[in-house]
C-alpha atoms as a PDB file:
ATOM      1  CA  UNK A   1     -42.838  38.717 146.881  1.00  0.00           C
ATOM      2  CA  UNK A   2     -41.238  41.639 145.205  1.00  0.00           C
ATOM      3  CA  UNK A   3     -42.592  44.867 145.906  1.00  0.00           C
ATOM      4  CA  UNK A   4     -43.577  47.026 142.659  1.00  0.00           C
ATOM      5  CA  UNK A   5     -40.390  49.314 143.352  1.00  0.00           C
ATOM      6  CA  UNK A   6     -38.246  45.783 143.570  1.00  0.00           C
ATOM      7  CA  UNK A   7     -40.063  44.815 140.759  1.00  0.00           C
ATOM      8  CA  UNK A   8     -39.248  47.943 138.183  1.00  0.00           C
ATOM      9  CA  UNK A   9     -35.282  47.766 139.511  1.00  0.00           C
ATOM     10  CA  UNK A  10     -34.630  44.285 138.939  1.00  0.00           C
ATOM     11  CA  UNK A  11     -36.704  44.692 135.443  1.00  0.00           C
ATOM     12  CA  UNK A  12     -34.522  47.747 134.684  1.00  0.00           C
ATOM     13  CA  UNK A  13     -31.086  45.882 135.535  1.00  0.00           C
ATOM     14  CA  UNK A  14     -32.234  42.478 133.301  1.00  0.00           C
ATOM     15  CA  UNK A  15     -32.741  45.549 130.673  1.00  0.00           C
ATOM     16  CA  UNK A  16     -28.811  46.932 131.384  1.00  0.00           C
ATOM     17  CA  UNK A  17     -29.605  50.050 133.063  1.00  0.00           C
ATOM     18  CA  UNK A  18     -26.317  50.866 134.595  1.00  0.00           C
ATOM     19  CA  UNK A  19     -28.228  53.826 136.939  1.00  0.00           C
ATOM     20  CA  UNK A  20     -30.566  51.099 138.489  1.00  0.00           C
ATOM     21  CA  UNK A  21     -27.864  48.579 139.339  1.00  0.00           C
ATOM     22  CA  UNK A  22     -26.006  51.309 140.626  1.00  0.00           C
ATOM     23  CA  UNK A  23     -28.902  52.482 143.075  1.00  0.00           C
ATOM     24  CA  UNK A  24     -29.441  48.488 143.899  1.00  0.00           C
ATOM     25  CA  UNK A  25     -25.550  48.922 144.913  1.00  0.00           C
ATOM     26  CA  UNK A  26     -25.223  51.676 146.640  1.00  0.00           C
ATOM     27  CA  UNK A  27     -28.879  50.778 148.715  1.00  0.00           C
ATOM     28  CA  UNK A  28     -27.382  47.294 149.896  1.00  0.00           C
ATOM     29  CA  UNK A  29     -23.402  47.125 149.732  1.00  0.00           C
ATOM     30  CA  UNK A  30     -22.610  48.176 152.810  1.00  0.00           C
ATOM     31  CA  UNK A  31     -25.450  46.028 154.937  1.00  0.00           C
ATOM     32  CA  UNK A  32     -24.185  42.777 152.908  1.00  0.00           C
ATOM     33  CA  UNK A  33     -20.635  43.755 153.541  1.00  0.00           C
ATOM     34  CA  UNK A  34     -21.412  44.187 157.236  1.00  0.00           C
ATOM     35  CA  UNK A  35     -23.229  40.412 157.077  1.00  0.00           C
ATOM     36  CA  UNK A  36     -20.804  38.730 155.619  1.00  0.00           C
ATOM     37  CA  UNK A  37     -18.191  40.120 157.966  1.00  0.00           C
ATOM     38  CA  UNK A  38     -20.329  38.494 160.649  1.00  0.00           C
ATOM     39  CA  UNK A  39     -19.814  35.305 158.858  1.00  0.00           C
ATOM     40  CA  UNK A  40     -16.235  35.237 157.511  1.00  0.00           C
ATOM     41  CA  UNK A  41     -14.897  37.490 160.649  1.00  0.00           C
ATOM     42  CA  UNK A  42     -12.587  39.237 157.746  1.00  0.00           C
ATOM     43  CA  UNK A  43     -13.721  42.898 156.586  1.00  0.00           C
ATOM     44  CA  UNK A  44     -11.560  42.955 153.239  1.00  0.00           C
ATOM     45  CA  UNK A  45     -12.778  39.555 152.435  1.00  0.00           C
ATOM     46  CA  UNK A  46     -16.891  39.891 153.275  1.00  0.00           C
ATOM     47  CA  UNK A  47     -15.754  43.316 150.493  1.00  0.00           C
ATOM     48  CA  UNK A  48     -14.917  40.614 148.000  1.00  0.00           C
ATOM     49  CA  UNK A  49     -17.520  38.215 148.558  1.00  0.00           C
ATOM     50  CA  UNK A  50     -20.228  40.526 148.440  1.00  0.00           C
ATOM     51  CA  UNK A  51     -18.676  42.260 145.368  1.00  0.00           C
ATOM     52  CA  UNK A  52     -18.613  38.316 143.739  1.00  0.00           C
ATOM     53  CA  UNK A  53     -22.498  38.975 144.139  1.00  0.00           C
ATOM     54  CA  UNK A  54     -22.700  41.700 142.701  1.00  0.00           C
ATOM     55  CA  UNK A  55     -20.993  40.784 139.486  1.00  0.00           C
ATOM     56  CA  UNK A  56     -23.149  37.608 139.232  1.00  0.00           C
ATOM     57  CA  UNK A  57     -25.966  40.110 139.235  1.00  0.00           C
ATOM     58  CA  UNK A  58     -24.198  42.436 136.362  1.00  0.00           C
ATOM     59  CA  UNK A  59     -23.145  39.667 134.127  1.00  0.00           C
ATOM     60  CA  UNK A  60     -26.723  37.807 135.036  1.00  0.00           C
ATOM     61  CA  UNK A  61     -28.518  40.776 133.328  1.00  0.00           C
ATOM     62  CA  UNK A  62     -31.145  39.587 130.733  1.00  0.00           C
ATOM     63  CA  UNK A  63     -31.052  36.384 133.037  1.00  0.00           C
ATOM     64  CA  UNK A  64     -31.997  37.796 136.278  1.00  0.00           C
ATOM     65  CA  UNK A  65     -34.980  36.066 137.788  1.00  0.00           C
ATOM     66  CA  UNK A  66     -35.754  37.146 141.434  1.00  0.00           C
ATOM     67  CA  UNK A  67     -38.993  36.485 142.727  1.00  0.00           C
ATOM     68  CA  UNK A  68     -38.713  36.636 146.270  1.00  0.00           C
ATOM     69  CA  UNK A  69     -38.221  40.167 148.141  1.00  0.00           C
ATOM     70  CA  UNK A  70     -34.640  42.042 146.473  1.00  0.00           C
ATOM     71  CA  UNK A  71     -33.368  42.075 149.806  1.00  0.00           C
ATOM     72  CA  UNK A  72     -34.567  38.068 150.951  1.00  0.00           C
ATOM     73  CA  UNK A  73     -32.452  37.475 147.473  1.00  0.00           C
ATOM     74  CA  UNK A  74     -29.411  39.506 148.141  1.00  0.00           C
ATOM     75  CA  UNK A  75     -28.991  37.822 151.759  1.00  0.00           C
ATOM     76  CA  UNK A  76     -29.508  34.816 150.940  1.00  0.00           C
ATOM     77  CA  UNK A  77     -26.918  34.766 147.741  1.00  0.00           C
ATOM     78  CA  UNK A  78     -24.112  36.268 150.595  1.00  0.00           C
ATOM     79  CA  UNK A  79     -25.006  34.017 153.005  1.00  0.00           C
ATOM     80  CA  UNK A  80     -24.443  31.122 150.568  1.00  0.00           C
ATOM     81  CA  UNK A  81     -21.258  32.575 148.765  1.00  0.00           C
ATOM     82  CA  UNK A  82     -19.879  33.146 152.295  1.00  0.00           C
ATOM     83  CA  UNK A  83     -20.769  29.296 153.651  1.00  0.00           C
ATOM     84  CA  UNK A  84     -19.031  28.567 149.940  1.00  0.00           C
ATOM     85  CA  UNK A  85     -16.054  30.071 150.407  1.00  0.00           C
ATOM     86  CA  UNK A  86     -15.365  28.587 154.351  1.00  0.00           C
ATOM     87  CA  UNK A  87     -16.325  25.073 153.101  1.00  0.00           C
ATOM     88  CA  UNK A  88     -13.613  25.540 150.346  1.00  0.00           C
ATOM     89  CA  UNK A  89     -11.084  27.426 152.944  1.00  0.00           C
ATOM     90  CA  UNK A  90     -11.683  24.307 155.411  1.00  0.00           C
ATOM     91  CA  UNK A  91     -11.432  21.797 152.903  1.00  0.00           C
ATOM     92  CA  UNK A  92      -7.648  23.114 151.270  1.00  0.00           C
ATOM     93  CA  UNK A  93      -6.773  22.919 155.728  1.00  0.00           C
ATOM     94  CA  UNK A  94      -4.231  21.312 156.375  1.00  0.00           C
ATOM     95  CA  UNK A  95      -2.442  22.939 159.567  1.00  0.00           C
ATOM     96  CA  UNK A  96      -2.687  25.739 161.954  1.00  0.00           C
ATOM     97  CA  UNK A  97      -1.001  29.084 160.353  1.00  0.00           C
ATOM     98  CA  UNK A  98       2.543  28.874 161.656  1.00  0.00           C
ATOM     99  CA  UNK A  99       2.093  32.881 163.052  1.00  0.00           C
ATOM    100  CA  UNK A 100      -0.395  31.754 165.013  1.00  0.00           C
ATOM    101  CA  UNK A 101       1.238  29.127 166.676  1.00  0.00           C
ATOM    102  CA  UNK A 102       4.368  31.177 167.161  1.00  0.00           C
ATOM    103  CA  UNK A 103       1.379  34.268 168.717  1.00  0.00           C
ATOM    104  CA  UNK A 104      -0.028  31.178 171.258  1.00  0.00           C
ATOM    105  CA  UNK A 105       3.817  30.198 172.256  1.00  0.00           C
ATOM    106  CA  UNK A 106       4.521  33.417 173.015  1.00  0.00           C
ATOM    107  CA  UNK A 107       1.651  34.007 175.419  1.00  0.00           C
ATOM    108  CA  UNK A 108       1.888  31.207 176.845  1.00  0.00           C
ATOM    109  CA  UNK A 109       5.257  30.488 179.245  1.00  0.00           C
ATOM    110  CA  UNK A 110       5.553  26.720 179.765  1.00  0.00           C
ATOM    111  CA  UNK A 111       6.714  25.675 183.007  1.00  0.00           C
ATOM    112  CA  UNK A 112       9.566  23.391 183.824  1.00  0.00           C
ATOM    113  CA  UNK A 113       7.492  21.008 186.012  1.00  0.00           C
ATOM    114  CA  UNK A 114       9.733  21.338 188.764  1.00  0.00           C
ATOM    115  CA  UNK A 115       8.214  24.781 190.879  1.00  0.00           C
ATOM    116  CA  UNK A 116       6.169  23.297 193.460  1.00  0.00           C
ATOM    117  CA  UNK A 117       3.198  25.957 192.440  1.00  0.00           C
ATOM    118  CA  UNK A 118       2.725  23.739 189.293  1.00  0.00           C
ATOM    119  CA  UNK A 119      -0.465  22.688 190.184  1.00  0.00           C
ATOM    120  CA  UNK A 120      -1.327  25.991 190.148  1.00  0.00           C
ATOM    121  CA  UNK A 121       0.671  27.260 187.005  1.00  0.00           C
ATOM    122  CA  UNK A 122      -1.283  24.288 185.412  1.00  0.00           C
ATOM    123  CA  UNK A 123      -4.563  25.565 185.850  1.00  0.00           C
ATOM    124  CA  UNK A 124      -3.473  29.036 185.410  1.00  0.00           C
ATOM    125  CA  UNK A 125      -2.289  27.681 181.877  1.00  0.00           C
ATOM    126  CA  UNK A 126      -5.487  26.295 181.049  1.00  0.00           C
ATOM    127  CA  UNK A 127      -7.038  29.000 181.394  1.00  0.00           C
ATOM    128  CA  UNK A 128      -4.700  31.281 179.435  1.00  0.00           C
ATOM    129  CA  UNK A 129      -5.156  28.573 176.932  1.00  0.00           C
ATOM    130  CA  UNK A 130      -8.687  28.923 176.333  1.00  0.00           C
ATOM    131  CA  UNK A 131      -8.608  32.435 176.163  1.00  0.00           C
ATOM    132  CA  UNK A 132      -6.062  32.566 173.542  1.00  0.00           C
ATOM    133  CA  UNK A 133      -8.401  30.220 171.659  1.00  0.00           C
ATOM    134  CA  UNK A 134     -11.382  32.048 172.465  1.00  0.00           C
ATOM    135  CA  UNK A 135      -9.778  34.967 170.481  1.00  0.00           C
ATOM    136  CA  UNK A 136      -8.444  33.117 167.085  1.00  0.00           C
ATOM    137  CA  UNK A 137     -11.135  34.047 164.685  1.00  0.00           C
ATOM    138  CA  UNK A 138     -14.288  31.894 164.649  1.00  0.00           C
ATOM    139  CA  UNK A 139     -13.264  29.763 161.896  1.00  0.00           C
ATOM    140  CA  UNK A 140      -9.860  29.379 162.909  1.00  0.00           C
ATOM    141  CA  UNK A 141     -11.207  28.155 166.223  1.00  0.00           C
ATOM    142  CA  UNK A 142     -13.648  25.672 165.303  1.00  0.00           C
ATOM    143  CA  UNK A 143     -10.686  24.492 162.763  1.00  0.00           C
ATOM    144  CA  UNK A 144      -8.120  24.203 165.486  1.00  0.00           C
ATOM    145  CA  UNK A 145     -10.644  22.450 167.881  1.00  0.00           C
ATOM    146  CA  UNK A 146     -12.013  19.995 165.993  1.00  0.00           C
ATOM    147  CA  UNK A 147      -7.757  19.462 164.748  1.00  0.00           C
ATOM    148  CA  UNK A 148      -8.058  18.506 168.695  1.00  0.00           C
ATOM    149  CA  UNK A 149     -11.057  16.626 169.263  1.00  0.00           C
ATOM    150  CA  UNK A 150     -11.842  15.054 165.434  1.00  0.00           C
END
């Protein structure tokens, strides 16, 4: 439920005032920014999603119907646009970025097979492995191990 304070802002943004939107705005950008970044693990992109929201919101104007709590509505329309977005990024996939294939070659030295401490090398690479996947970004590493598994 919208509070009476929620209630007069989003009333006075259907009715164009630019001060309200503004105060929305400035009350919630940078909490949604920092919740999308937790979802798209890219700063200058969770900027732009967010700022898709708020848009939506400024051209929605006469149209705006939120009758849950302002902030419930907010979170929930990033959380969606963000879940958007990766389903579109994963579905245009096609290949691991050549950089960071070139990044994981370079970390990784590949052994000849023929150094009797290959055994060891081999398990030493495994692990260097997983660490250089545990650092991609997490969509890039659910992408890349499900390219292994899938």
């Amino acid at each position: 439920m919208l509070t009476s304070t929620e209630k007069y802002l989003v009333e006075s943004i259907r009715e164009g005032d630019h001060k309200a939107f503004e105060f929305l705005f400035r009350n919630y950008y940078a909490d949604l920014c920092k919740y999308a970044r937790n979802i798209v693990s890219n700063e200058a992109l969770a900027e732009d999603l967010v700022m898709d929201i708020f848009i939506k919101i400024w051209e929605a104007e006469a149209r705006l119907v939120i009758t849950t709590s302002l902030s419930g509505y907010l979170f929930t329309s990033v959380h969606n646009h963000c879940l958007n977005y990766l389903t579109r990024k994963h579905k245009h996939f096609t290949e691991l970025n050549p950089d960071t294939i070139e990044k994981l070659n370079k970390l990784i030295p590949v052994s000849n097979g023929s150094d009797p401490f290959d055994t060891i090398n081999t398990a030493e690479l495994a692990k260097r492995i997983e660490n250089c996947i545990e650092s991609l970004p997490d969509e890039c590493r659910k992408i890349f191990l499900m390219s292994r598994t899938e």
